[in-house]
PDB file of N, CA and C in Angstrom:
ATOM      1  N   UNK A   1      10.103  -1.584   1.914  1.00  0.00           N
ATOM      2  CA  UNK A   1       9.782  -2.989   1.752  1.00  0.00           C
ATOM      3  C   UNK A   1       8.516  -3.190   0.916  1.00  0.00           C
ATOM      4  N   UNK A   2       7.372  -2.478   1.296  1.00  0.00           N
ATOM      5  CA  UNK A   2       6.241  -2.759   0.134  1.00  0.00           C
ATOM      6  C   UNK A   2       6.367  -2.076  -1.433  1.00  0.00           C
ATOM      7  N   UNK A   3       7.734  -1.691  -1.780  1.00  0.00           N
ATOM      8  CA  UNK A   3       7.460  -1.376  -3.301  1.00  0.00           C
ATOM      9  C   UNK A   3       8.239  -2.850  -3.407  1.00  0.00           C
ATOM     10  N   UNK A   4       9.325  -3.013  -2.702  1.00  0.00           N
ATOM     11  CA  UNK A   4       9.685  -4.590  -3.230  1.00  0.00           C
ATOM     12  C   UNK A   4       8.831  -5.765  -3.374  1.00  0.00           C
ATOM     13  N   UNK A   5       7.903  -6.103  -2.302  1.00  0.00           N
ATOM     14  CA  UNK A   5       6.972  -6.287  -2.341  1.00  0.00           C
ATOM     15  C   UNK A   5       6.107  -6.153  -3.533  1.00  0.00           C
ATOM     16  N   UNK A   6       5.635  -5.099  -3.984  1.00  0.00           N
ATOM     17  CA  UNK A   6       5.234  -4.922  -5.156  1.00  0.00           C
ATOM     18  C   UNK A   6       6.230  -5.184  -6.421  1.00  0.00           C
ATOM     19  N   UNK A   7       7.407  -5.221  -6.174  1.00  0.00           N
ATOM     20  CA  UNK A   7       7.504  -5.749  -7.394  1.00  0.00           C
ATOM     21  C   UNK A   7       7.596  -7.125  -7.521  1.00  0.00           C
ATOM     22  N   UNK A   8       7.498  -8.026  -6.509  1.00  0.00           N
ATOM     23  CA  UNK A   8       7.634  -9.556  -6.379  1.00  0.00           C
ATOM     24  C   UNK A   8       6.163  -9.910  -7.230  1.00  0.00           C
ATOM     25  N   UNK A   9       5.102  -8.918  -6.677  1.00  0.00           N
ATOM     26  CA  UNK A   9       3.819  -9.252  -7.170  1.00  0.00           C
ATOM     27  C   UNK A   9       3.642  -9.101  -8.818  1.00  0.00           C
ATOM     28  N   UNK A  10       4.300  -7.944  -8.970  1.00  0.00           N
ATOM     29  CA  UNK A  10       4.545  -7.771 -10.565  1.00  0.00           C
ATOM     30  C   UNK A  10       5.533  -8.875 -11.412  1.00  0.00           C
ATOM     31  N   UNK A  11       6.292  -9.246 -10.758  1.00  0.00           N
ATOM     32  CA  UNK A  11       6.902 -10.641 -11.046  1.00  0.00           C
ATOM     33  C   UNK A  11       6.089 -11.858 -11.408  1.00  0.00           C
ATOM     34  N   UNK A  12       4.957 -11.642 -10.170  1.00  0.00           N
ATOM     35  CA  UNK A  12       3.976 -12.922 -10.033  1.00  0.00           C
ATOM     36  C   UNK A  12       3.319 -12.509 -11.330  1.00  0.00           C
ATOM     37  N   UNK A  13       3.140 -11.477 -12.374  1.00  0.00           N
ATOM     38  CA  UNK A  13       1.670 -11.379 -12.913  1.00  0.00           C
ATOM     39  C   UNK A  13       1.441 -10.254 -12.872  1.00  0.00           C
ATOM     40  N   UNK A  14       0.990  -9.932 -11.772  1.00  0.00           N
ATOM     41  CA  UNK A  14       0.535  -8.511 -11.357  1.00  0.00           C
ATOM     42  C   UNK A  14       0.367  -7.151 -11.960  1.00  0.00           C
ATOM     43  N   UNK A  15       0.073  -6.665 -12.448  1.00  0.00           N
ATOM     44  CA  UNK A  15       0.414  -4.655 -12.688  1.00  0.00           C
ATOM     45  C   UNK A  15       0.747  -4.208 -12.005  1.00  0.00           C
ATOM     46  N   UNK A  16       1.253  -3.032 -11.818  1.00  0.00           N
ATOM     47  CA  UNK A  16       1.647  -1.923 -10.709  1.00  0.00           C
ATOM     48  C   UNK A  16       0.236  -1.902 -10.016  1.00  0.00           C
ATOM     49  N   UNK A  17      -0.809  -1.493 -10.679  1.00  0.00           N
ATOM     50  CA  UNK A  17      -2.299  -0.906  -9.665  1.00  0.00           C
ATOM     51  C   UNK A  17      -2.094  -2.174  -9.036  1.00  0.00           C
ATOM     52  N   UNK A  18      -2.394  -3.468  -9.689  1.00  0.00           N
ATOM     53  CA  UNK A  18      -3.184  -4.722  -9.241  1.00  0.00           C
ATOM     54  C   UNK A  18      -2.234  -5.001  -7.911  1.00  0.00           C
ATOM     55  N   UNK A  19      -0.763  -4.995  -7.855  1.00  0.00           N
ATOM     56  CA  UNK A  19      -0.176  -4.863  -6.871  1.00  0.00           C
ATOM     57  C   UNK A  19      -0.579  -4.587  -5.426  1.00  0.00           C
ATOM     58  N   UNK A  20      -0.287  -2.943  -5.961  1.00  0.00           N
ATOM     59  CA  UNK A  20      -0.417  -1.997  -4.936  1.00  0.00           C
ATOM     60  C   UNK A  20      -1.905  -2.415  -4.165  1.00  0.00           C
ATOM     61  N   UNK A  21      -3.279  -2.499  -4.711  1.00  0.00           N
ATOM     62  CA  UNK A  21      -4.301  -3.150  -4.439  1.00  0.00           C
ATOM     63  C   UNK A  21      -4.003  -3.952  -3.097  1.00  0.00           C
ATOM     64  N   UNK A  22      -3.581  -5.175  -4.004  1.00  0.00           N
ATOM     65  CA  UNK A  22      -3.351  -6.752  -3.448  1.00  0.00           C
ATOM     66  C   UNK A  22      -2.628  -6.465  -1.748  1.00  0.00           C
ATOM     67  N   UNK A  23      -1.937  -4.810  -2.039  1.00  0.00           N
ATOM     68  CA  UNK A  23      -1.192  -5.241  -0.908  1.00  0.00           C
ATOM     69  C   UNK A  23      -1.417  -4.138   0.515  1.00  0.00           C
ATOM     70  N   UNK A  24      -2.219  -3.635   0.119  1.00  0.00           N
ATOM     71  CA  UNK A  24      -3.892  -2.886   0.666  1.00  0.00           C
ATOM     72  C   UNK A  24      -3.251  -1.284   0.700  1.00  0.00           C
ATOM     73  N   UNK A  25      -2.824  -1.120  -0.372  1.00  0.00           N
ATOM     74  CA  UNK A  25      -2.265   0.550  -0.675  1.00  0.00           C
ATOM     75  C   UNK A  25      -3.649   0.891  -1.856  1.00  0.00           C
ATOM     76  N   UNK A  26      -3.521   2.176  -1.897  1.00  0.00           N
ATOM     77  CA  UNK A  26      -4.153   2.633  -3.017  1.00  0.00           C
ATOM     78  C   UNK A  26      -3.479   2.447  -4.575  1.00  0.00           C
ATOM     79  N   UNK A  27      -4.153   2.975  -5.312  1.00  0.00           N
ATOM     80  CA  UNK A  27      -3.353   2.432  -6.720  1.00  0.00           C
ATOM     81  C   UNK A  27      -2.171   3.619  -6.586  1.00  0.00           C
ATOM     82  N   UNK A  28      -2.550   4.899  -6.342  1.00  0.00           N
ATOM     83  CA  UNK A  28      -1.092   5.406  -6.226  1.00  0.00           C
ATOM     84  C   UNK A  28      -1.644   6.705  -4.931  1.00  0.00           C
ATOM     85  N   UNK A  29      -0.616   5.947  -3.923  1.00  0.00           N
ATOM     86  CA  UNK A  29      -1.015   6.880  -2.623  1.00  0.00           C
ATOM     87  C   UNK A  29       0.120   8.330  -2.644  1.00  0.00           C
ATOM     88  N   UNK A  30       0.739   8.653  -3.657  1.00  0.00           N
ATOM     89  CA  UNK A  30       0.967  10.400  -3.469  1.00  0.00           C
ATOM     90  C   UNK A  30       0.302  11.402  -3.463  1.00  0.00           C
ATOM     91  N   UNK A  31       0.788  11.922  -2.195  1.00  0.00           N
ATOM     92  CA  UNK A  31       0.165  13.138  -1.965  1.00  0.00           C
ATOM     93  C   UNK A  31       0.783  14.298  -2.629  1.00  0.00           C
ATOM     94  N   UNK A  32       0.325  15.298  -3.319  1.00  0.00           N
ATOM     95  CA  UNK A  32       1.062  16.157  -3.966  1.00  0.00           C
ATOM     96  C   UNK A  32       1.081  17.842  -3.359  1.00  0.00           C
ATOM     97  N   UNK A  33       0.098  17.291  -2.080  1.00  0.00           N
ATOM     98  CA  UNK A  33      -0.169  18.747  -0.997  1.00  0.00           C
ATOM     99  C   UNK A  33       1.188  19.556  -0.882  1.00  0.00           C
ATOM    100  N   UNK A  34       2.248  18.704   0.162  1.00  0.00           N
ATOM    101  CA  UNK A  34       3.613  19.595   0.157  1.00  0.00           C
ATOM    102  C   UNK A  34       4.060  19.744  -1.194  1.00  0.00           C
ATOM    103  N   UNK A  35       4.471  19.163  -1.917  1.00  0.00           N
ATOM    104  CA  UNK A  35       5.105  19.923  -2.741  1.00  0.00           C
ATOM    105  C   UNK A  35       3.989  21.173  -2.960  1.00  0.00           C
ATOM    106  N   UNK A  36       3.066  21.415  -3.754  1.00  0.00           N
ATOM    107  CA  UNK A  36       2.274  22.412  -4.153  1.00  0.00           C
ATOM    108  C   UNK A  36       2.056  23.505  -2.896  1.00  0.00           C
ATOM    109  N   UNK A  37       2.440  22.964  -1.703  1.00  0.00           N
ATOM    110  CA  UNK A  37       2.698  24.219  -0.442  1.00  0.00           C
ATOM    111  C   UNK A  37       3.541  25.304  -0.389  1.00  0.00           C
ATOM    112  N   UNK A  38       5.160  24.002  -0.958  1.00  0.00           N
ATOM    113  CA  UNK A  38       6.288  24.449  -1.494  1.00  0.00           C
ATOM    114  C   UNK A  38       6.092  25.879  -2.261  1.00  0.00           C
ATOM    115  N   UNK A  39       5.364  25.315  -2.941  1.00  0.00           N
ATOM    116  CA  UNK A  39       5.707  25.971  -4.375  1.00  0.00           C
ATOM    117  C   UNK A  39       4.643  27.487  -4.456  1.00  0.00           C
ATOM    118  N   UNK A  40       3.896  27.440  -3.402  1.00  0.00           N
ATOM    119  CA  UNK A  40       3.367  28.831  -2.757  1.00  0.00           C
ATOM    120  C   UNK A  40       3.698  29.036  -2.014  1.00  0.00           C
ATOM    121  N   UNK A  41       4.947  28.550  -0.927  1.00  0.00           N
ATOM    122  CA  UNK A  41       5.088  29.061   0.186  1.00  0.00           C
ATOM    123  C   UNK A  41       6.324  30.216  -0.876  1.00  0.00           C
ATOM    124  N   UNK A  42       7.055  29.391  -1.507  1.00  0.00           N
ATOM    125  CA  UNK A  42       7.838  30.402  -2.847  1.00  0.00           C
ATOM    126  C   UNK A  42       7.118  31.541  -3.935  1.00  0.00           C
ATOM    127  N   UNK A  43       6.239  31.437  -3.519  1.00  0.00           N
ATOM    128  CA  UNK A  43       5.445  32.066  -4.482  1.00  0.00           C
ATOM    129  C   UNK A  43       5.635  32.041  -5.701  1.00  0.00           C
ATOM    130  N   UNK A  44       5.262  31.217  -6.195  1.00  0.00           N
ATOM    131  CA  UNK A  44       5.815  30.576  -7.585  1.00  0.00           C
ATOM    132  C   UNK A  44       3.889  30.867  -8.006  1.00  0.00           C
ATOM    133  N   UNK A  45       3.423  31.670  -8.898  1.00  0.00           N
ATOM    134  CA  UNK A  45       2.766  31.991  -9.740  1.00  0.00           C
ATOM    135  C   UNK A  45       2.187  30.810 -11.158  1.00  0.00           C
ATOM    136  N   UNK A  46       3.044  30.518 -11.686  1.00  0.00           N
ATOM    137  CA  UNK A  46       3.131  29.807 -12.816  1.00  0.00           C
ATOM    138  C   UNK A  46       4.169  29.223 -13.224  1.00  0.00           C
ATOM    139  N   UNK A  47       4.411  27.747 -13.704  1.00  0.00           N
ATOM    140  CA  UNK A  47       5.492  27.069 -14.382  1.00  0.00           C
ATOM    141  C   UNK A  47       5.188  26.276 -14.629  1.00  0.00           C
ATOM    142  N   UNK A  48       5.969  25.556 -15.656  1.00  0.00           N
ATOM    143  CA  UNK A  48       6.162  24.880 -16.911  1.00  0.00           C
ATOM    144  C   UNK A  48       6.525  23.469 -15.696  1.00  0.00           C
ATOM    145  N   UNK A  49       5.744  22.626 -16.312  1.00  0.00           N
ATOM    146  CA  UNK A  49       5.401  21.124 -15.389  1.00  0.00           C
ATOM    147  C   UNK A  49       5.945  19.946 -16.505  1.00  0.00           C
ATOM    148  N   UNK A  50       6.859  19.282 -16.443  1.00  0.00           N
ATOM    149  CA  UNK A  50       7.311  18.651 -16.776  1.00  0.00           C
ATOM    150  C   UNK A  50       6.473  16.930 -16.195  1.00  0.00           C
ATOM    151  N   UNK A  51       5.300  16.489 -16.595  1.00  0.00           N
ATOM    152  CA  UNK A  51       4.619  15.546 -16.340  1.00  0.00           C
ATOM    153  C   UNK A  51       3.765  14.730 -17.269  1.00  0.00           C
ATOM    154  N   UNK A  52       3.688  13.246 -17.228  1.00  0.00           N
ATOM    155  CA  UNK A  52       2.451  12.587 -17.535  1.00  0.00           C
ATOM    156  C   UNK A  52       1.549  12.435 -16.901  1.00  0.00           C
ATOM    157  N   UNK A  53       1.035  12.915 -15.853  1.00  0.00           N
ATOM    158  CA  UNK A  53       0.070  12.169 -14.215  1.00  0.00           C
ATOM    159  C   UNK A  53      -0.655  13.406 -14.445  1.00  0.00           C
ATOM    160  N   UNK A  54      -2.150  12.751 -15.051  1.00  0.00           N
ATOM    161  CA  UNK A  54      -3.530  14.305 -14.534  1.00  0.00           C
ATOM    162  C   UNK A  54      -3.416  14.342 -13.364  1.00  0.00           C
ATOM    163  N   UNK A  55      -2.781  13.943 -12.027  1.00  0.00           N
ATOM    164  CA  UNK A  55      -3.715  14.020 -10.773  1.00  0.00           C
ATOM    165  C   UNK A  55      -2.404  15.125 -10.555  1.00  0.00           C
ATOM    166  N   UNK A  56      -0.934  15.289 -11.151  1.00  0.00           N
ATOM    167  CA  UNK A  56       0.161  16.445 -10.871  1.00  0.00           C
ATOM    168  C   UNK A  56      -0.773  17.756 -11.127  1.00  0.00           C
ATOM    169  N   UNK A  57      -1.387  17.091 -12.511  1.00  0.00           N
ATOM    170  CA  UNK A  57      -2.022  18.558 -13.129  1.00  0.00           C
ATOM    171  C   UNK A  57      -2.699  19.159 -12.750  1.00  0.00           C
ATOM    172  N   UNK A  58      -4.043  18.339 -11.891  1.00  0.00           N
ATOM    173  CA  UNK A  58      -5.168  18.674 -10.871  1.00  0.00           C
ATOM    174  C   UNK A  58      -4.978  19.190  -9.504  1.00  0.00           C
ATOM    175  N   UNK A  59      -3.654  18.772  -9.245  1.00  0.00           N
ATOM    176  CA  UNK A  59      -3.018  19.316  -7.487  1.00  0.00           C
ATOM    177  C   UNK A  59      -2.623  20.582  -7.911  1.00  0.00           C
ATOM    178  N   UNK A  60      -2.176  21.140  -9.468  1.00  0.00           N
ATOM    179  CA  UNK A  60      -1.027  22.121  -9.098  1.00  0.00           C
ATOM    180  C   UNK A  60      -2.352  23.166  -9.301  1.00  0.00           C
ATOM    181  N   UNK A  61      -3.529  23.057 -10.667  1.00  0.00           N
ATOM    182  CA  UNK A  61      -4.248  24.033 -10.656  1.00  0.00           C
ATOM    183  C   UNK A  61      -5.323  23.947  -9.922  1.00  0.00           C
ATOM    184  N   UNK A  62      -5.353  23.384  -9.156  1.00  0.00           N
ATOM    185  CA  UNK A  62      -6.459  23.031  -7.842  1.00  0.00           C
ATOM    186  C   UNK A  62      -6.071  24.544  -6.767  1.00  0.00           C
ATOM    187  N   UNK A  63      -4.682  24.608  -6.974  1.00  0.00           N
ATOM    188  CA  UNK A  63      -3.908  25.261  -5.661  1.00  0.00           C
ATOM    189  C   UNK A  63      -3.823  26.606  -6.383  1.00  0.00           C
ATOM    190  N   UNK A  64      -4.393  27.382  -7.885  1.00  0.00           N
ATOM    191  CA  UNK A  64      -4.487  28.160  -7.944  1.00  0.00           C
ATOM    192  C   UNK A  64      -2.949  28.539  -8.789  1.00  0.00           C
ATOM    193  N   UNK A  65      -1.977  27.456  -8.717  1.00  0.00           N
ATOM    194  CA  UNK A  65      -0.760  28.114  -9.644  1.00  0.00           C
ATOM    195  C   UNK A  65      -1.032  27.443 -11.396  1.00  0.00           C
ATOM    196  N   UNK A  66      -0.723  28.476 -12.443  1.00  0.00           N
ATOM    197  CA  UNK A  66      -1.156  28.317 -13.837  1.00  0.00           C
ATOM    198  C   UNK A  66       0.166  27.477 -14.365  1.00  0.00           C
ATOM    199  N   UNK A  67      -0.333  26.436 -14.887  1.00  0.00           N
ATOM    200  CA  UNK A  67       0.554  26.005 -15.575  1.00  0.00           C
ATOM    201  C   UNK A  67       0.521  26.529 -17.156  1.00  0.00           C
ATOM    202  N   UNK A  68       1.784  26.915 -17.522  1.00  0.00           N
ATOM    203  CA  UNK A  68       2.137  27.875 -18.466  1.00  0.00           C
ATOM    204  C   UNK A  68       2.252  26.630 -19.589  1.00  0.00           C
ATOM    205  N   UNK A  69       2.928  25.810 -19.122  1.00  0.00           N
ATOM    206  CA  UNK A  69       3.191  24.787 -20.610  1.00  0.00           C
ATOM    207  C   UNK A  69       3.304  23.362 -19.793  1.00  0.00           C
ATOM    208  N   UNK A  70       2.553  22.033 -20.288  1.00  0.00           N
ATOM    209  CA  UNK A  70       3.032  20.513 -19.632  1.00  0.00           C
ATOM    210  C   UNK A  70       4.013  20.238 -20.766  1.00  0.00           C
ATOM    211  N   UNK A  71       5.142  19.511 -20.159  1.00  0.00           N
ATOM    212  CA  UNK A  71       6.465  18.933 -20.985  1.00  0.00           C
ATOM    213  C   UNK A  71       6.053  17.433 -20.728  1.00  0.00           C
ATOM    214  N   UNK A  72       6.229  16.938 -22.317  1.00  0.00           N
ATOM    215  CA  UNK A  72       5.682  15.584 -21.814  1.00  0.00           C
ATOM    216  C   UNK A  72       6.844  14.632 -21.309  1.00  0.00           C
ATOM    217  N   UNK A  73       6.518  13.758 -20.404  1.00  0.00           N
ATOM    218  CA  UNK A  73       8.055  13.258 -19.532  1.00  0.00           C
ATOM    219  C   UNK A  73       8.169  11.737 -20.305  1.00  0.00           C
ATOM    220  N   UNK A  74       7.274  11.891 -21.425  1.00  0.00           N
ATOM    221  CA  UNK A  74       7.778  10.656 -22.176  1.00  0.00           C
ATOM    222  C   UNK A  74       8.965   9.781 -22.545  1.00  0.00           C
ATOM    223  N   UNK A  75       9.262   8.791 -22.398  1.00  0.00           N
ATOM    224  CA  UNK A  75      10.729   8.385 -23.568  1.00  0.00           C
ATOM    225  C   UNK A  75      10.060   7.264 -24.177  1.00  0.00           C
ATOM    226  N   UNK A  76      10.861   6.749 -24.548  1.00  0.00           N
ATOM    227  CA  UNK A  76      11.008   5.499 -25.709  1.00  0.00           C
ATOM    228  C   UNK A  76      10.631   4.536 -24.395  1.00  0.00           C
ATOM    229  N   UNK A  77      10.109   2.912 -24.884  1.00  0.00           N
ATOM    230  CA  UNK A  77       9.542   2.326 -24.185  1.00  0.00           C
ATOM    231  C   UNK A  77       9.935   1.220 -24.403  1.00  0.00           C
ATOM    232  N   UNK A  78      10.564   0.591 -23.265  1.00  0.00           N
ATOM    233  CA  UNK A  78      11.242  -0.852 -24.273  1.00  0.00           C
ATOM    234  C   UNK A  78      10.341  -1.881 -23.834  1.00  0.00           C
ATOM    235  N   UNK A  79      10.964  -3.325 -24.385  1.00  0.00           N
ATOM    236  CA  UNK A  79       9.785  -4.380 -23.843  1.00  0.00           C
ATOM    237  C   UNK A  79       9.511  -4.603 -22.500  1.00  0.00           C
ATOM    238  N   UNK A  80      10.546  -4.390 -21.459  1.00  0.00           N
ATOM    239  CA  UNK A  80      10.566  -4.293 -20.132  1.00  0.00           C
ATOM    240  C   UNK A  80       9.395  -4.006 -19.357  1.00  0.00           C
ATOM    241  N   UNK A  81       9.385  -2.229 -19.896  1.00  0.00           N
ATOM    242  CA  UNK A  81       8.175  -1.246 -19.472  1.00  0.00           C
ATOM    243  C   UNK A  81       6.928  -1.007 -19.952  1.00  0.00           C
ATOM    244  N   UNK A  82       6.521  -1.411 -20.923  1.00  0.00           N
ATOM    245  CA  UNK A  82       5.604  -1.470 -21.954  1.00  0.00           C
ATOM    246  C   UNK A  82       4.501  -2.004 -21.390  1.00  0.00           C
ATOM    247  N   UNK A  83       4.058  -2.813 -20.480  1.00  0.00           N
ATOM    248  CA  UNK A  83       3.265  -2.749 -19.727  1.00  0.00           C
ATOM    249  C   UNK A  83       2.888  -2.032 -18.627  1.00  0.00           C
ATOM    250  N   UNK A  84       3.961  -1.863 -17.924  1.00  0.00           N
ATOM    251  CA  UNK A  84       4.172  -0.315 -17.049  1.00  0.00           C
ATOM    252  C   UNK A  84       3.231   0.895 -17.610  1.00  0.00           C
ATOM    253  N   UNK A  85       3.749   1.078 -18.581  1.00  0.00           N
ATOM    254  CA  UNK A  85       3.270   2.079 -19.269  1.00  0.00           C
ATOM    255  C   UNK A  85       2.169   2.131 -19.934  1.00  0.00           C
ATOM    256  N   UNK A  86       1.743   0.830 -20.438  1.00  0.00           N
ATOM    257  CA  UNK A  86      -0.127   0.950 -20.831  1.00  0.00           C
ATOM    258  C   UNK A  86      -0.778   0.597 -19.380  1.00  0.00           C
ATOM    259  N   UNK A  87       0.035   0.523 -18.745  1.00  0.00           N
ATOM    260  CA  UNK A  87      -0.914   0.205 -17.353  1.00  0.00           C
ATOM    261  C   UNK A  87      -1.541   1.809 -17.111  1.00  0.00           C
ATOM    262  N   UNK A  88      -0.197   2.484 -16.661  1.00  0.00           N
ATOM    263  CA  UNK A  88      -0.393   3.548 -16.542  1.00  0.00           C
ATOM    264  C   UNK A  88      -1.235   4.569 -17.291  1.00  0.00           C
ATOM    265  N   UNK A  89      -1.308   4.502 -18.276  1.00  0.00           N
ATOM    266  CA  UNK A  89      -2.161   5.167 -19.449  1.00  0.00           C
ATOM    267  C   UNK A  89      -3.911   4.712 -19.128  1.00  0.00           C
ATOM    268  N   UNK A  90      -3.803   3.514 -19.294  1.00  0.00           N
ATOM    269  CA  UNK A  90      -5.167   2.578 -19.230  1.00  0.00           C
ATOM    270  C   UNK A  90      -5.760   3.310 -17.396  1.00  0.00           C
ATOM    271  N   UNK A  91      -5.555   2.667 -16.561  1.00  0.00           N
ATOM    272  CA  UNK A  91      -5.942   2.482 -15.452  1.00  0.00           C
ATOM    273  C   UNK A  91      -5.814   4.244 -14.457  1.00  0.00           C
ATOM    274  N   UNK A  92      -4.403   5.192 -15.202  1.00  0.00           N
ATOM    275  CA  UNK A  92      -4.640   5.733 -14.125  1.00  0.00           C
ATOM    276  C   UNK A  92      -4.432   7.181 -15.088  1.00  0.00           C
ATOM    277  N   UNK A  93      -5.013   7.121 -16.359  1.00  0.00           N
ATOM    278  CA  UNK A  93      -5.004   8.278 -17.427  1.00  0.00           C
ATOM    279  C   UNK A  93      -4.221   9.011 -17.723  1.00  0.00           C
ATOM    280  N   UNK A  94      -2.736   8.555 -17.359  1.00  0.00           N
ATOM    281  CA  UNK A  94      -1.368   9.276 -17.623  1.00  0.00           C
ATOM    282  C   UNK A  94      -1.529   9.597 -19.165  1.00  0.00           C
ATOM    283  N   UNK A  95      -1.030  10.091 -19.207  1.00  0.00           N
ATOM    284  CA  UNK A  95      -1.368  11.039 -20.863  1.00  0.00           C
ATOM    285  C   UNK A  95       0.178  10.278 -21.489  1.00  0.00           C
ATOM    286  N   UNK A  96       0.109  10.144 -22.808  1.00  0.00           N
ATOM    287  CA  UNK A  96       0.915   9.358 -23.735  1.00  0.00           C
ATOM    288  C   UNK A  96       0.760  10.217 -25.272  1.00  0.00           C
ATOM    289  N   UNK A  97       1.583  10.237 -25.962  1.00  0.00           N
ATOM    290  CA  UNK A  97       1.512  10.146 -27.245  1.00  0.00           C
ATOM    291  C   UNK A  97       0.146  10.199 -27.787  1.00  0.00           C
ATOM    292  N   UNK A  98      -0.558   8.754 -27.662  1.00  0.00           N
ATOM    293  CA  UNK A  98      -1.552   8.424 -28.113  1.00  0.00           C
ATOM    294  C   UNK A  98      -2.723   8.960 -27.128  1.00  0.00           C
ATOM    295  N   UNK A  99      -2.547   9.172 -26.235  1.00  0.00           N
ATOM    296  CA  UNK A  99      -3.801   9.835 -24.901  1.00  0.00           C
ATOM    297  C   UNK A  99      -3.607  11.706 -25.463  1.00  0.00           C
ATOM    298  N   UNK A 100      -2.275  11.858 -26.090  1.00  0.00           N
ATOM    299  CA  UNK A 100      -2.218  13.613 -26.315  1.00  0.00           C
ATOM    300  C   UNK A 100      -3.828  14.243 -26.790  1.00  0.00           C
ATOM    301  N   UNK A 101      -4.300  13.968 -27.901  1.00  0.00           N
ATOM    302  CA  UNK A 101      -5.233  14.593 -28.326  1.00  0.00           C
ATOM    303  C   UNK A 101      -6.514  14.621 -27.106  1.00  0.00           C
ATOM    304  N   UNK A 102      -6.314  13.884 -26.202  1.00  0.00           N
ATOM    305  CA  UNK A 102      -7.713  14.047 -24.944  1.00  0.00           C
ATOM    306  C   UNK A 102      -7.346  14.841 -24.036  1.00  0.00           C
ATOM    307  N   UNK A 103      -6.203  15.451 -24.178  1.00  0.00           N
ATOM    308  CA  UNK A 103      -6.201  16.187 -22.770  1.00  0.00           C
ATOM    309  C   UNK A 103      -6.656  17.471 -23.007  1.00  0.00           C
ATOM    310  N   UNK A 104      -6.840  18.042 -21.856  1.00  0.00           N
ATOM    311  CA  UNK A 104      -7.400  19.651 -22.076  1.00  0.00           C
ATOM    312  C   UNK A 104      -6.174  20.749 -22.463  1.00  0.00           C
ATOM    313  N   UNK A 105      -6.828  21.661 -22.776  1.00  0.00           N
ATOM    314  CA  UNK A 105      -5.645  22.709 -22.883  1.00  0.00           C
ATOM    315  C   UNK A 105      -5.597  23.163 -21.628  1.00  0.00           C
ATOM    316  N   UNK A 106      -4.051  23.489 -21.514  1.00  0.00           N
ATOM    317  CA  UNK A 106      -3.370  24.061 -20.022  1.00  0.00           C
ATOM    318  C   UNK A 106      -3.403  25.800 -20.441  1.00  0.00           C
ATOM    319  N   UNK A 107      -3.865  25.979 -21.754  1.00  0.00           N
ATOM    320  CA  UNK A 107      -3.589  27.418 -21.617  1.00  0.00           C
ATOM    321  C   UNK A 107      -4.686  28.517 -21.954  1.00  0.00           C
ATOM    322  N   UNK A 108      -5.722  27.817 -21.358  1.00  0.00           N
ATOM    323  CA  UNK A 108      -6.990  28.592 -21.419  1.00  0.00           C
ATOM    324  C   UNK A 108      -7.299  28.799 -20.127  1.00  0.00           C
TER     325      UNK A 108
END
């Protein structure tokens, strides 16, 4: 009920963060602990992360597994999402096209 919620608010105006805010969540409350438990309880060493979200990037090498290569999970952006998506970029540093040249290297 509160992502519907959130999107009534995004209806109203809103952004995704400004939403989530308004509706006393964090701007984005995932936790990325289990999965990254997962993925040592498998002993998974290193892999190729298919993501835009620094905070995926910060959980997985926080936990000590190397990411070998980020795949960017980009697509095409229609008028729909286009705010979605500079929201995301702007407010919560999802990496884009245009954000590529700031990110760090994953392979140092």
């Amino acid at each position: 009920m509160e992502k519907l919620r959130a999107y009534e608010l995004q209806e109203a105006g809103f952004d995704t963060i400004e939403a989530n805010l308004h509706l006393g969540h964090g701007a984005d409350i995932r936790d990325y602990c289990l999965p990254v438990d997962i993925l040592r309880f498998l002993k998974v060493s290193s892999l190729r992360l298919m993501t835009n979200n620094p905070e995926k990037i910060k959980a997985i090498t926080a936990s000590g597994i190397h990411i070998a290569e980020r795949i960017s999970a980009e697509v095409s952006v229609g008028p729909h999402a286009a705010r979605y998506v500079a929201t995301k970029r702007d407010k919560t540093g999802h990496i884009t096209d245009t954000t590529e040249g700031m990110t760090l290297s994953l392979h140092s």
